[in-house]
C-alpha atoms as a PDB file:
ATOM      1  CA  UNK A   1    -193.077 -39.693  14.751  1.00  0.00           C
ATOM      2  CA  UNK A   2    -190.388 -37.060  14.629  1.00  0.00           C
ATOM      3  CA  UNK A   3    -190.781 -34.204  16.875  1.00  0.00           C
ATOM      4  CA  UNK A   4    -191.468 -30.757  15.418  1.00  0.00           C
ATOM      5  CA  UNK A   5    -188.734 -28.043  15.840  1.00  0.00           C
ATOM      6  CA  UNK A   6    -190.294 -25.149  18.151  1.00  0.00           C
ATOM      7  CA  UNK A   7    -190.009 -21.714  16.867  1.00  0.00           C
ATOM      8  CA  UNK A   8    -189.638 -18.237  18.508  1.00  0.00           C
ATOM      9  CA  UNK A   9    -193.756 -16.933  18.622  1.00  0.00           C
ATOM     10  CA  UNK A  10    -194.281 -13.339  17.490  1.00  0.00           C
ATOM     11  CA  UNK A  11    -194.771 -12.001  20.907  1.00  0.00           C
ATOM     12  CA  UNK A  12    -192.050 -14.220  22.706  1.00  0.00           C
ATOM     13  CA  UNK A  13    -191.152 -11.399  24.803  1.00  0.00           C
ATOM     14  CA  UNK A  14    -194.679  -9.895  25.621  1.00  0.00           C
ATOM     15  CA  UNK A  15    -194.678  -8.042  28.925  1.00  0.00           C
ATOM     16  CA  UNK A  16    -190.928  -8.659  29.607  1.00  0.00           C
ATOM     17  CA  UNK A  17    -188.893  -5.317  30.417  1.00  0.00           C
ATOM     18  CA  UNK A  18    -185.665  -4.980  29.014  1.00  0.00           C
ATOM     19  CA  UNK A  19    -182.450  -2.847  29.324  1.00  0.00           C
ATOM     20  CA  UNK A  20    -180.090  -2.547  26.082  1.00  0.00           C
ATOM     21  CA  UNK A  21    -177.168  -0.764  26.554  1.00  0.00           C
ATOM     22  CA  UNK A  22    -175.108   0.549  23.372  1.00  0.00           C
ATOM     23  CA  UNK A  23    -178.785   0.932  21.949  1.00  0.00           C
ATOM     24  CA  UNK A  24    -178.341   3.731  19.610  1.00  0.00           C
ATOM     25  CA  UNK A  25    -176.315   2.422  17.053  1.00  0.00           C
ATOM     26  CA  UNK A  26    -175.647  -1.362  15.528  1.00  0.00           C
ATOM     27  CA  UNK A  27    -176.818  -4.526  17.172  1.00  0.00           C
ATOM     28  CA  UNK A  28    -177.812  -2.360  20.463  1.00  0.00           C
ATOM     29  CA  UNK A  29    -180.498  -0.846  18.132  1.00  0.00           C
ATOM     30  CA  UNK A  30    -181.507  -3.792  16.010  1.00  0.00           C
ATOM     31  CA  UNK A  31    -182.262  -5.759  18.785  1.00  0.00           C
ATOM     32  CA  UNK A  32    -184.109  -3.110  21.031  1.00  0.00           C
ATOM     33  CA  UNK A  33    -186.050  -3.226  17.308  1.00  0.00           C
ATOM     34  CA  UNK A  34    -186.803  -6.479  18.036  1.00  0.00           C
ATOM     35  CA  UNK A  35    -187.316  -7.074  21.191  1.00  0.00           C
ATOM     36  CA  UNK A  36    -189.751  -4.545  20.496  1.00  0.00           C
ATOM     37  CA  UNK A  37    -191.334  -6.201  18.084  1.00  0.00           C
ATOM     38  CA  UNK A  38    -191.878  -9.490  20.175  1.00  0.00           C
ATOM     39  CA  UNK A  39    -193.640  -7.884  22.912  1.00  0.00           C
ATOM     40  CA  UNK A  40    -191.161  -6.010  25.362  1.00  0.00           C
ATOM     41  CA  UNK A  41    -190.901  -2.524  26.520  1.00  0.00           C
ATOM     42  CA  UNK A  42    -187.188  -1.757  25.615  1.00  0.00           C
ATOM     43  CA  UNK A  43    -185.055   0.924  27.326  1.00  0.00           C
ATOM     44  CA  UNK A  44    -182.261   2.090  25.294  1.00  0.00           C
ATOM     45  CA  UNK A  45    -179.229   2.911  27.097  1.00  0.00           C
ATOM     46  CA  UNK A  46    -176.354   4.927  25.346  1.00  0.00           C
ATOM     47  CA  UNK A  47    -173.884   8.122  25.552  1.00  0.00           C
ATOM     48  CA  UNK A  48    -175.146   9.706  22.225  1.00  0.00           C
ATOM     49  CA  UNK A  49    -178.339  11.471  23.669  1.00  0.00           C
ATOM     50  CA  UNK A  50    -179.482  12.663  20.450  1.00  0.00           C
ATOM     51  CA  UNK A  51    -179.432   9.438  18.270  1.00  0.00           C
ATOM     52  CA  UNK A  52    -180.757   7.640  20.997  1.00  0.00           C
ATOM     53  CA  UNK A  53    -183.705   9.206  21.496  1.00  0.00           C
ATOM     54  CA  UNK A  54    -184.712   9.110  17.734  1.00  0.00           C
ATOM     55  CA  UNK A  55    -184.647   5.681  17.847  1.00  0.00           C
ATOM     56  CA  UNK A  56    -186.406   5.413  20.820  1.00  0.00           C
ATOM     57  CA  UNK A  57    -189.089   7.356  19.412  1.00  0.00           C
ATOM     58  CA  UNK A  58    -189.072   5.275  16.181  1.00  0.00           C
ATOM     59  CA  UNK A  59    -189.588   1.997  18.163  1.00  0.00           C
ATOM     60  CA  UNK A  60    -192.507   3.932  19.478  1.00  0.00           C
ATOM     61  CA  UNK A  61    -192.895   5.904  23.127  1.00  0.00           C
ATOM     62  CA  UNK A  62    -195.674   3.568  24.299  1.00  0.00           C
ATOM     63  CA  UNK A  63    -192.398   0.245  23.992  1.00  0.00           C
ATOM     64  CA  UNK A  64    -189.600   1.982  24.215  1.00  0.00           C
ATOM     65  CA  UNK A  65    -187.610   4.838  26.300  1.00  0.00           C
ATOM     66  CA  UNK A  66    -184.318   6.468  26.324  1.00  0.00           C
ATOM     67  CA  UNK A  67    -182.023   6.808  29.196  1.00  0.00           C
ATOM     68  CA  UNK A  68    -178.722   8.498  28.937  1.00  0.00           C
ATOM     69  CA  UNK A  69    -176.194   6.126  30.539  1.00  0.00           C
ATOM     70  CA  UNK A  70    -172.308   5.856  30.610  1.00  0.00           C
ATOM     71  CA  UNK A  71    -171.174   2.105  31.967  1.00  0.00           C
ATOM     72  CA  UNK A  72    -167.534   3.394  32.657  1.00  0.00           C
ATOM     73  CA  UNK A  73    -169.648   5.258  35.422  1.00  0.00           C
ATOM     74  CA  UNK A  74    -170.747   2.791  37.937  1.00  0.00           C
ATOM     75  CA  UNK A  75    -173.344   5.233  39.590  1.00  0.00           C
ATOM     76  CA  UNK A  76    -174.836   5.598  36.210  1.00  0.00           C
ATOM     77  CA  UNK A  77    -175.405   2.207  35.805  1.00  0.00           C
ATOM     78  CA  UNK A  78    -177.261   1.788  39.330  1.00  0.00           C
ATOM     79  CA  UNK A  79    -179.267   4.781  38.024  1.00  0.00           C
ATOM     80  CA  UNK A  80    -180.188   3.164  34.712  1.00  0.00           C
ATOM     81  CA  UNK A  81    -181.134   0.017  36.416  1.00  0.00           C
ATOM     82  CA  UNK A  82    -183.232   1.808  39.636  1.00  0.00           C
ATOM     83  CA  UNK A  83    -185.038   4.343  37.288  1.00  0.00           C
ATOM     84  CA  UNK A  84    -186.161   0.956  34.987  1.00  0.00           C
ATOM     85  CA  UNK A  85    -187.166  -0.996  38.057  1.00  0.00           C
ATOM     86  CA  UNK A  86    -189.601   2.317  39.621  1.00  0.00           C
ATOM     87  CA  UNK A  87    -190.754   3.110  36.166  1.00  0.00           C
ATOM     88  CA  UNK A  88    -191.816  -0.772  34.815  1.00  0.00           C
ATOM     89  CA  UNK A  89    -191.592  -2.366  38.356  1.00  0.00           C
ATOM     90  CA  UNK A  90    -189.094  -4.996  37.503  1.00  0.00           C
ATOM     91  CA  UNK A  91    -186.367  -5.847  34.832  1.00  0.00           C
ATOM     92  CA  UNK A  92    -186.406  -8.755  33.130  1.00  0.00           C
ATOM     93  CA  UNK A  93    -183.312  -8.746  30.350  1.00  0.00           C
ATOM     94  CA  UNK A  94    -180.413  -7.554  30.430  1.00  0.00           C
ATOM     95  CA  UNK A  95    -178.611  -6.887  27.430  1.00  0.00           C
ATOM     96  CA  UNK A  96    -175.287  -5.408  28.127  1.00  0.00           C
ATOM     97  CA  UNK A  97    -173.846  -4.301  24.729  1.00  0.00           C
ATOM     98  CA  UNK A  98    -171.871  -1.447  25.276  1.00  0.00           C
ATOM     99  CA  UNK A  99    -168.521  -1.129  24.076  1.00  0.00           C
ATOM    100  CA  UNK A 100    -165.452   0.291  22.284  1.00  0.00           C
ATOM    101  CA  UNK A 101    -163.073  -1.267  19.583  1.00  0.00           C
ATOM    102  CA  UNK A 102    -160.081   1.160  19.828  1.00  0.00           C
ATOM    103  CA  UNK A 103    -159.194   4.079  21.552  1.00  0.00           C
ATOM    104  CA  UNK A 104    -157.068   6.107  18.454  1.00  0.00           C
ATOM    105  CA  UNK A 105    -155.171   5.184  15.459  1.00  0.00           C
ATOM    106  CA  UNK A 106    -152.891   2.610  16.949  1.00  0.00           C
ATOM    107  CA  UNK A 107    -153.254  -1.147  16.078  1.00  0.00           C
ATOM    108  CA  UNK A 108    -152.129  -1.725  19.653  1.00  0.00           C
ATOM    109  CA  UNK A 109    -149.669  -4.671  18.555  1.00  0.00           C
ATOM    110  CA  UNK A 110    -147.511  -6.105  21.179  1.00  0.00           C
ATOM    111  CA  UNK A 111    -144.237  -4.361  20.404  1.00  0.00           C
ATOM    112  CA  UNK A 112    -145.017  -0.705  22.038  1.00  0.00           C
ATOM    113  CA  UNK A 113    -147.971  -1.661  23.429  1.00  0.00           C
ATOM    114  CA  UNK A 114    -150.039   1.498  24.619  1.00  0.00           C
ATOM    115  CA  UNK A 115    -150.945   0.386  28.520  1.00  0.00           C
ATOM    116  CA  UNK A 116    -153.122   3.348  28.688  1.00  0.00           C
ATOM    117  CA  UNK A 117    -155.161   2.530  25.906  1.00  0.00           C
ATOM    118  CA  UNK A 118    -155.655  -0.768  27.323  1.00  0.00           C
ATOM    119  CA  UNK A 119    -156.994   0.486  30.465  1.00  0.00           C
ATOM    120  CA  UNK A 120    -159.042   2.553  28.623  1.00  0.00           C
ATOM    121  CA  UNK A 121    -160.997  -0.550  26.674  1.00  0.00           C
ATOM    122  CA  UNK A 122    -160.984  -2.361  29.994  1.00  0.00           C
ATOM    123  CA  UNK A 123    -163.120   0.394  31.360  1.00  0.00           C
ATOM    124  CA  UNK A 124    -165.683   0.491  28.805  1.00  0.00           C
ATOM    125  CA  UNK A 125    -165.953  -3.665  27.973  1.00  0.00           C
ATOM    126  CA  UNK A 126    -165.228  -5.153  30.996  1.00  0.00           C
ATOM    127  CA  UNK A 127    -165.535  -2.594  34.203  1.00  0.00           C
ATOM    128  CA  UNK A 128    -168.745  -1.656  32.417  1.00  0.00           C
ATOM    129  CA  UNK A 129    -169.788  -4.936  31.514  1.00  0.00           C
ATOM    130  CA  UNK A 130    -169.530  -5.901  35.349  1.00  0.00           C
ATOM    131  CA  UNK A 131    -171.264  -3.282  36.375  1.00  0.00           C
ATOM    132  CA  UNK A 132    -174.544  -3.935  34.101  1.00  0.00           C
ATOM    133  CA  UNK A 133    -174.427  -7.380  35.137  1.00  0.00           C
ATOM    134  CA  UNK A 134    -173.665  -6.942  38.699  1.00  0.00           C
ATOM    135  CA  UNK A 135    -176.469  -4.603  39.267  1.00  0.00           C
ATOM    136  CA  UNK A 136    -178.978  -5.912  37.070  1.00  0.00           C
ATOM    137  CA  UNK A 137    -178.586  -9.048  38.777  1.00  0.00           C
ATOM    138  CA  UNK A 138    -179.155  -7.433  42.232  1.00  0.00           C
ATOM    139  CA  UNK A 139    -182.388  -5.946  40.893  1.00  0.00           C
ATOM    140  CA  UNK A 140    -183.607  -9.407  39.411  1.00  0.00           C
ATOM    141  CA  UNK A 141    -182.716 -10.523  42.836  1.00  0.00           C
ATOM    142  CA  UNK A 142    -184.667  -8.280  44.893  1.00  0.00           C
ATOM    143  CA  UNK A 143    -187.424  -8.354  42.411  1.00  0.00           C
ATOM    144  CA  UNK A 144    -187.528 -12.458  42.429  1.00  0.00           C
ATOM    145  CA  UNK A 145    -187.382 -12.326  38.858  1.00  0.00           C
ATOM    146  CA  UNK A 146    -185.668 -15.481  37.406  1.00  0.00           C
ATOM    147  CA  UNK A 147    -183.850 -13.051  34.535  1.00  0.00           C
ATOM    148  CA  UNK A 148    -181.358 -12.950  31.540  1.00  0.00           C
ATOM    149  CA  UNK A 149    -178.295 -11.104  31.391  1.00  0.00           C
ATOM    150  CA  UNK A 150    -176.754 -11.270  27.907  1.00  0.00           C
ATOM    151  CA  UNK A 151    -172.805  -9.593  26.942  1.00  0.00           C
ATOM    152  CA  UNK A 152    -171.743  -8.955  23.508  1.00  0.00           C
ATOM    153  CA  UNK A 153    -168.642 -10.760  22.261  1.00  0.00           C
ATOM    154  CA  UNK A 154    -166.437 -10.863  19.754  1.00  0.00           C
ATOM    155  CA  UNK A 155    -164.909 -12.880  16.749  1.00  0.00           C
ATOM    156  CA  UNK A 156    -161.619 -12.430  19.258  1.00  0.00           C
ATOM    157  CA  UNK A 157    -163.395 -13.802  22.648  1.00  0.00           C
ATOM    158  CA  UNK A 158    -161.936 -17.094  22.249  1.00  0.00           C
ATOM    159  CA  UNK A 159    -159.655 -16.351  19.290  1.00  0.00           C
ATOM    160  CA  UNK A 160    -155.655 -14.366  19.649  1.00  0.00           C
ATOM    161  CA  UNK A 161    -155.210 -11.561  17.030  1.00  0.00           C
ATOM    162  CA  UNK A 162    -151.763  -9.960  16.555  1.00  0.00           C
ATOM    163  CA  UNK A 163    -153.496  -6.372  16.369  1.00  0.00           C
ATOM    164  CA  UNK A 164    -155.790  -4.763  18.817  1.00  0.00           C
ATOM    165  CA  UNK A 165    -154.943  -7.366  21.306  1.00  0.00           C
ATOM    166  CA  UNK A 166    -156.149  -4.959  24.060  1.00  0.00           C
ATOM    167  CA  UNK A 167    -159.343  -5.397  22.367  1.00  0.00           C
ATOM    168  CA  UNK A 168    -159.107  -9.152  22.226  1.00  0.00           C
ATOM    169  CA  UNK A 169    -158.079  -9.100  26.299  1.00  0.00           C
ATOM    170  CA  UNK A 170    -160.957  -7.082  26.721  1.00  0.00           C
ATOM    171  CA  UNK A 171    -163.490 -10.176  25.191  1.00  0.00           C
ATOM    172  CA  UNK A 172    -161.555 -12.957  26.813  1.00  0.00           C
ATOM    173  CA  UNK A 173    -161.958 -10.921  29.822  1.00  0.00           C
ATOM    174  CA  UNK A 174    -165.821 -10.626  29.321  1.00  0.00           C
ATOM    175  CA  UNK A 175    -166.174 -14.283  28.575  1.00  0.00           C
ATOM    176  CA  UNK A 176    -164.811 -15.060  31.992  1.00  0.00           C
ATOM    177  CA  UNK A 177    -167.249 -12.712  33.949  1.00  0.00           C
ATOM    178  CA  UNK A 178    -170.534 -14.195  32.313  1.00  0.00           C
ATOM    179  CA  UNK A 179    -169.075 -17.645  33.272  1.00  0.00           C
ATOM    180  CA  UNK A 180    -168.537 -16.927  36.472  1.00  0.00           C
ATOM    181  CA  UNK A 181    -171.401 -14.974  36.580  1.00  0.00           C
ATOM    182  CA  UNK A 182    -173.623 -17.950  35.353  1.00  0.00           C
ATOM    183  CA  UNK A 183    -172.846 -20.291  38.662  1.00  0.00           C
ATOM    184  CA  UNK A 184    -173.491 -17.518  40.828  1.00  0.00           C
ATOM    185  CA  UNK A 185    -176.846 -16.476  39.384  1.00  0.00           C
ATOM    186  CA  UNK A 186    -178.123 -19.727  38.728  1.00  0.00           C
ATOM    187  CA  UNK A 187    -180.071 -20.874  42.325  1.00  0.00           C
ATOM    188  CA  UNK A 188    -181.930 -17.528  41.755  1.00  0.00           C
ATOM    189  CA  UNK A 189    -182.695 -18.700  38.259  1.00  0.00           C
ATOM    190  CA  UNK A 190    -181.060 -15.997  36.294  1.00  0.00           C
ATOM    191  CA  UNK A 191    -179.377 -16.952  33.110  1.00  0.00           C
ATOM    192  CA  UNK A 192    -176.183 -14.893  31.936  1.00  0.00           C
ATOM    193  CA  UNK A 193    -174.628 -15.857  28.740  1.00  0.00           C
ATOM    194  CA  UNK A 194    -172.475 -14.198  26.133  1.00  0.00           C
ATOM    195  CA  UNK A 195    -173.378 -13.610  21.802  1.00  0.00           C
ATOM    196  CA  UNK A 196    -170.499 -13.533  19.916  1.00  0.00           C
ATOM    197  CA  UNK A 197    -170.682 -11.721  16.247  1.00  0.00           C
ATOM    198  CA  UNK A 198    -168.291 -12.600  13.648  1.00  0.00           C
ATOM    199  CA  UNK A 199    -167.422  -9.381  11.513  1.00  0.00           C
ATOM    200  CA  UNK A 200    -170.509  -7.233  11.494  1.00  0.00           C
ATOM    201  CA  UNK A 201    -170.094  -4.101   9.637  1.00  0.00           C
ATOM    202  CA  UNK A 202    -171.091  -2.248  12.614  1.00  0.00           C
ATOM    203  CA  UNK A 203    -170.310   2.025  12.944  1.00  0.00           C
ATOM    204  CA  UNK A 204    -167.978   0.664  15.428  1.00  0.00           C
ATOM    205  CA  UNK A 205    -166.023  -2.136  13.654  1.00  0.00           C
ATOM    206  CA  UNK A 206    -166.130  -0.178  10.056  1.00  0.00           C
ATOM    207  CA  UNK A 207    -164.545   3.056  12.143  1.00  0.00           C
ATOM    208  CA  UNK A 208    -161.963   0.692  14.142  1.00  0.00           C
ATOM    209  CA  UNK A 209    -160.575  -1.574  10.905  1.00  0.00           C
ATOM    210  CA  UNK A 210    -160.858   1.434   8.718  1.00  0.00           C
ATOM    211  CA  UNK A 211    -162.707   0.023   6.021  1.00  0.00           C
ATOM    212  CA  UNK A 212    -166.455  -0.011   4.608  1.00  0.00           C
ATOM    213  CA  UNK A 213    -169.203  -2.678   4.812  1.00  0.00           C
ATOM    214  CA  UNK A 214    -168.384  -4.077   1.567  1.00  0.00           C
ATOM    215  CA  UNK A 215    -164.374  -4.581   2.399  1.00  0.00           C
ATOM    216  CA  UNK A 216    -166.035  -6.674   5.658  1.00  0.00           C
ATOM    217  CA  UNK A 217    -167.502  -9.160   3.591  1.00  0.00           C
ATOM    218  CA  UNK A 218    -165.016  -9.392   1.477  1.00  0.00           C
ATOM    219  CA  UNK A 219    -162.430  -9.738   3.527  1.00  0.00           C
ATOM    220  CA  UNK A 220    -164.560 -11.794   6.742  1.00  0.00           C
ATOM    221  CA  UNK A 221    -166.931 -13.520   5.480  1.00  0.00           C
ATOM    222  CA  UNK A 222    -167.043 -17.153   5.208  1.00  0.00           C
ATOM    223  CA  UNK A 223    -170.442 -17.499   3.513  1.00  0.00           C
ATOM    224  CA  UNK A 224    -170.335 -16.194   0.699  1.00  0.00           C
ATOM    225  CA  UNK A 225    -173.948 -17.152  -0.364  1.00  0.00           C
ATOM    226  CA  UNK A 226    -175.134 -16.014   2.226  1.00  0.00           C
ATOM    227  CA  UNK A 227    -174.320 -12.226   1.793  1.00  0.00           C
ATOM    228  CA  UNK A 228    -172.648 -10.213   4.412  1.00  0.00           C
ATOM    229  CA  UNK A 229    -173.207 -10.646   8.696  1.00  0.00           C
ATOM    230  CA  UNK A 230    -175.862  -7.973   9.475  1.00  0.00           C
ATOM    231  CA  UNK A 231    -176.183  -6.422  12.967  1.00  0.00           C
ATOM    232  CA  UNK A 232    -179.855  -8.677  12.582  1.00  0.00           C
ATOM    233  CA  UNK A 233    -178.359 -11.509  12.565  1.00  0.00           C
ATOM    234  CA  UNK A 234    -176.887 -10.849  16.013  1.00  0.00           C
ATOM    235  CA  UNK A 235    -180.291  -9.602  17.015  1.00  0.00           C
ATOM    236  CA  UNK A 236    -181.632 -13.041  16.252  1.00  0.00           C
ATOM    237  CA  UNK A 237    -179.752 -14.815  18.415  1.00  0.00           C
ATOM    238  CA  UNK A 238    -179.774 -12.380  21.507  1.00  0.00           C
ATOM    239  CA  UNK A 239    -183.760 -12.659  20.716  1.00  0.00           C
ATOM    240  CA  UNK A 240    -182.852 -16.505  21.284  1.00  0.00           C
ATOM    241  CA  UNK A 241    -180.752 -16.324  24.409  1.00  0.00           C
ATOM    242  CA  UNK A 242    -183.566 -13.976  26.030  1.00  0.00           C
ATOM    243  CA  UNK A 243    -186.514 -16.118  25.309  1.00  0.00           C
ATOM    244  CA  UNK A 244    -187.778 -19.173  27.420  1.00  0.00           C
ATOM    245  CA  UNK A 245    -186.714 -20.867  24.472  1.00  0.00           C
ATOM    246  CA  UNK A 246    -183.112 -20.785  25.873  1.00  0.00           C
ATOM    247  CA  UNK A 247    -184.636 -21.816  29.344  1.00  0.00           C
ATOM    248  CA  UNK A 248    -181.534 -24.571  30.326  1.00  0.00           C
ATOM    249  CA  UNK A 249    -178.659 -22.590  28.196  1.00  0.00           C
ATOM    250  CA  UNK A 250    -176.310 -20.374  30.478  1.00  0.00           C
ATOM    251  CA  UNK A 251    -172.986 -19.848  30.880  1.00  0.00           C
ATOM    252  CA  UNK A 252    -172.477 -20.297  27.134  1.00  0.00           C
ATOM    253  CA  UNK A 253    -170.752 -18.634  24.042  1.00  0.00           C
ATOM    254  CA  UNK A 254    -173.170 -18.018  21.390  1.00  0.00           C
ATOM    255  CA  UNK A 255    -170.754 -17.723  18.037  1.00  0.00           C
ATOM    256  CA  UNK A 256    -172.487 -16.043  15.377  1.00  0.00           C
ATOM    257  CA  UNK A 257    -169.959 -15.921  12.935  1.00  0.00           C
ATOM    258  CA  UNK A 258    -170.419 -17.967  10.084  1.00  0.00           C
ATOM    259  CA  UNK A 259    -166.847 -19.862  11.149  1.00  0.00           C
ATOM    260  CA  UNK A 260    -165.178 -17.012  10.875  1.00  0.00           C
ATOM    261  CA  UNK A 261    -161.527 -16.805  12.239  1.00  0.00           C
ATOM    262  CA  UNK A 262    -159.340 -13.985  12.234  1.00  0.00           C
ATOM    263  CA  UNK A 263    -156.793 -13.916  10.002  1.00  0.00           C
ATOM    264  CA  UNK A 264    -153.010 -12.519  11.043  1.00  0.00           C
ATOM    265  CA  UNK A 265    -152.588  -9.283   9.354  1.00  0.00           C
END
């Protein structure tokens, strides 16, 4: 008799408390949407205040909260994490999501390379990055929680580009922290894995390729069918990686890209 599939229950997340940084915008916001939605109380994490907080209160006071939070600041981060832990009791995800594409107009190729603009992205996806995961992991620690900690990838984690490289250095980068990461959480029982998008016409990727959602798809997209990668999609699987459903997956690249691969501009 063949074995049903298992699917994700409405309420897969019910009492879990979560941290989503980058939450105000994109796949920060879809997913705090959805976490929502199965069950968790969500605290949205993000630099613009204002937007923020309206989607905060959209989601609904009573499973979600705002909390003003910039990861290039370490001390911000601990903050974030300690006020979540005193006002829920314990975290349970974390979803660190935060990051930048480009720092001006340059397209950062190799030939005049802008150093300071690369230690600028380094602050942001990879300082930052380590921070959210180094002290959400402490917290899970203390707490005796047996957590996830989930970082947002790219279509260039695992893939060269011949622009934005410091971008692309920036994802390799991250990929090697929730690796290592992984083996160093996993006797506590905390899971850390990365969710790589293909070309999602996020705010963030529209603004840094200069071009609208429907040049994306046109130019990205491998399924064509299919219409074009929505910030839900990535939601979906971050949904995934945070449920028990996930329970022996760590250390691992989730690509959701529809085998997408950069092409050399």
């Amino acid at each position: 008799m063949e074995t049903p599939v298992p699917s994700i229950s409405n309420k897969n997340l019910e009492g879990k408390i979560a941290i989503i940084t980058g939450g105000a915008s994109g796949i920060g916001e879809n997913t705090a949407r959805l976490f929502a939605q199965h069950g968790a109380k969500v605290v949205i994490a993000d630099i613009h205040e204002e937007r923020g907080r309206s989607v905060a209160e959209s989601i609904g006071n009573g499973n979600c909260m705002f909390i003003k939070c910039d990861v290039i600041d370490e001390q911000q981060v601990q903050t974030l994490i300690k006020s979540t832990v005193e006002i829920h009791g314990r975290l349970d995800i974390m979803f660190s999501n935060a990051g930048i594409f480009a720092i001006d107009d340059s397209e950062q190729v190799i030939l005049g390379f802008n150093l300071d603009s690369l230690d600028k992205i380094m602050s942001v996806n990879v300082r930052g990055s380590a921070a959210c995961v180094k002290h959400a992991a402490e917290a899970m620690v203390e707490g005796g929680v047996k957590g996830k900690i989930i970082c947002t990838g790219s279509s260039v984690t695992t893939n060269g580009t011949s622009n934005h490289i410091d971008y692309a250095m920036a994802k390799h980068a991250l990929l090697g922290l929730v690796k290592c990461a992984s083996l160093g959480l996993g006797k506590y029982g905390i899971r850390v894995n990365c969710v790589t998008p293909g070309a999602v016409a996020t705010p963030l990727f529209e603004k840094g390729m200069k071009m609208d959602a429907e040049k994306v798809f046109e130019l990205f997209s491998c399924l064509k069918n299919n219409g074009p990668q929505k910030s839900s999609h990535i939601a979906d699987a971050v949904l995934f990686l945070a449920s028990d459903e996930s329970q022996f997956v760590t250390g691992h690249n989730l690509v959701v890209d529809g085998g997408f691969r950069p092409p050399v501009f």
